[in-house]
Protein backbone atom coordinates (compact mmCIF):
# COMPACT_ATOMS: atom_id res chain seq x y z
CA UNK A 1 75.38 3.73 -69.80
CA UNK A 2 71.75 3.88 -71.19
CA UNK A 3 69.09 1.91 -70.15
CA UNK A 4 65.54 1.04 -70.56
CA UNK A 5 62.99 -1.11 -67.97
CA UNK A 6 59.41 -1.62 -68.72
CA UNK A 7 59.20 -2.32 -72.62
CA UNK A 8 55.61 -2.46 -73.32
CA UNK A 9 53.24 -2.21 -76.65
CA UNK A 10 50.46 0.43 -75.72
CA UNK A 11 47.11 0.02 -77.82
CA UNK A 12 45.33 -2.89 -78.95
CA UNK A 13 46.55 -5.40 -81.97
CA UNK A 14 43.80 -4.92 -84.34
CA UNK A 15 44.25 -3.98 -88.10
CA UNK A 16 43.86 -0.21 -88.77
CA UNK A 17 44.87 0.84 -84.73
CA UNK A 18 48.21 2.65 -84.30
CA UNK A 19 49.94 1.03 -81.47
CA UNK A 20 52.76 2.28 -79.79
CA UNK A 21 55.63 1.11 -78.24
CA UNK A 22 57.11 3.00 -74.85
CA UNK A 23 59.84 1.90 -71.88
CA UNK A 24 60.98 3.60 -69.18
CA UNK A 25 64.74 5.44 -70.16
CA UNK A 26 67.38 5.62 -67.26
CA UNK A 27 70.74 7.30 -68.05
CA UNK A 28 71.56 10.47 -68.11
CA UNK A 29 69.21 13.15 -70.84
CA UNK A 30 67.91 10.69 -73.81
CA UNK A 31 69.38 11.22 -76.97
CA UNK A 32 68.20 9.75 -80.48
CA UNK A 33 67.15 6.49 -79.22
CA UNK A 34 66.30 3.80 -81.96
CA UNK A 35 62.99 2.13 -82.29
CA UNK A 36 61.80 -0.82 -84.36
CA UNK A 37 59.33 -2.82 -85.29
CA UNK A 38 59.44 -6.75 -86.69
CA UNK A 39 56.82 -9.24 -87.51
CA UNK A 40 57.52 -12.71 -86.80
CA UNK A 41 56.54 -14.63 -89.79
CA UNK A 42 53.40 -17.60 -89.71
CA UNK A 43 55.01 -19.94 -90.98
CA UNK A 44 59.06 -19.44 -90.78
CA UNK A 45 59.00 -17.89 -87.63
CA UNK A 46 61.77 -15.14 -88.43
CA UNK A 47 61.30 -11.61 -87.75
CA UNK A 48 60.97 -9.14 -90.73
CA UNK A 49 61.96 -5.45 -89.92
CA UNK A 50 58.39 -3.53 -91.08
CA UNK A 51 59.15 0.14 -89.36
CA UNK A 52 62.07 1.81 -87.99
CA UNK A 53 62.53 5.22 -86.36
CA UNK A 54 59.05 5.85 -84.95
CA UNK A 55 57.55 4.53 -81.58
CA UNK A 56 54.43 4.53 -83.21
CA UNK A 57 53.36 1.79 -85.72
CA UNK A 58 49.74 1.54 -87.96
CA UNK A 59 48.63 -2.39 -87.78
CA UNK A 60 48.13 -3.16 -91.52
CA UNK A 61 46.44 -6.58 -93.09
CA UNK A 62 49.92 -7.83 -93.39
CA UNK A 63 50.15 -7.80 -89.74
CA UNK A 64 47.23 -9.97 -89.27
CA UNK A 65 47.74 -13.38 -87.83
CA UNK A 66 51.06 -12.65 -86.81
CA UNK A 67 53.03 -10.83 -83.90
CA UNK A 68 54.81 -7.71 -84.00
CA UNK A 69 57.76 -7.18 -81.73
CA UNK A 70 58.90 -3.62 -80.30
CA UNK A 71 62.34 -3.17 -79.77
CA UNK A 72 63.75 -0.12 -77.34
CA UNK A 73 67.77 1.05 -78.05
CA UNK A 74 68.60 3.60 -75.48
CA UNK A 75 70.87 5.72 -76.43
CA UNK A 76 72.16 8.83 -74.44
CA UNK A 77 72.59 12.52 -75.22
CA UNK A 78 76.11 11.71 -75.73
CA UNK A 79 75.74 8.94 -78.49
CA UNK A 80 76.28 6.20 -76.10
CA UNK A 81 74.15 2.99 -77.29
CA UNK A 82 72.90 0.78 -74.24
CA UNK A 83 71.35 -3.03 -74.45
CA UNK A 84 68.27 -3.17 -76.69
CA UNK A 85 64.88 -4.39 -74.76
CA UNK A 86 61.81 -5.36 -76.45
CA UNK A 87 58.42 -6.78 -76.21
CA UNK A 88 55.98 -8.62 -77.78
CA UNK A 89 52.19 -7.99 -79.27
CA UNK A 90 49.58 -10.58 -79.09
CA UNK A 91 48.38 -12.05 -82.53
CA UNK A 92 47.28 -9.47 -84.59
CA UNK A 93 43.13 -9.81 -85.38
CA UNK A 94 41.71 -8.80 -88.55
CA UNK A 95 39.90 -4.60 -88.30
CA UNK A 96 36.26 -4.61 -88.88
CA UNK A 97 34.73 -4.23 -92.55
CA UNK A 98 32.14 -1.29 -92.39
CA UNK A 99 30.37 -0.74 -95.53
């Protein structure tokens, strides 16, 4: 089956940067592999889905203060899904203002 090792965030966690989430695929050729991205609510602490489908994401002012996760599903030329990995941004700071 599918696999990924080494889930990491790439880029730093400032408003306005693109970051971009990458892992290392074992398996066979890669097929359409899923990507997504959640922030973990302030004050709740539950995850909202904010992108799916990319491996890229663009930090917004939404994101700051909070953490974004990345999350990895392998999936194989064939359509075979394997286990999801993901990882975790630090706390997102606020882009500086030019004027």
């Amino acid at each position: 089956p599918p696999s990924v090792s080494n889930v990491r965030i790439v880029g730093d966690a400032v408003e306005g940067i693109t970051i971009k989430g990458v892992g290392d695929y074992f398996g066979g050729r890669e097929g359409p592999s899923k990507f997504e991205w959640l922030r973990k609510n302030r004050d709740t602490g539950d995850f909202l889905l904010v992108s799916a489908g990319t491996s890229d994401y663009t930090l917004t002012k939404d994101d700051v203060g909070c953490c974004l996760t990345f999350v990895y599903i392998p999936i194989n030329f064939e359509g075979q899904e394997g286990k999801s990995l993901s990882a975790m941004s630090p706390v997102v700071k606020q882009g500086s203002v030019c004027f």
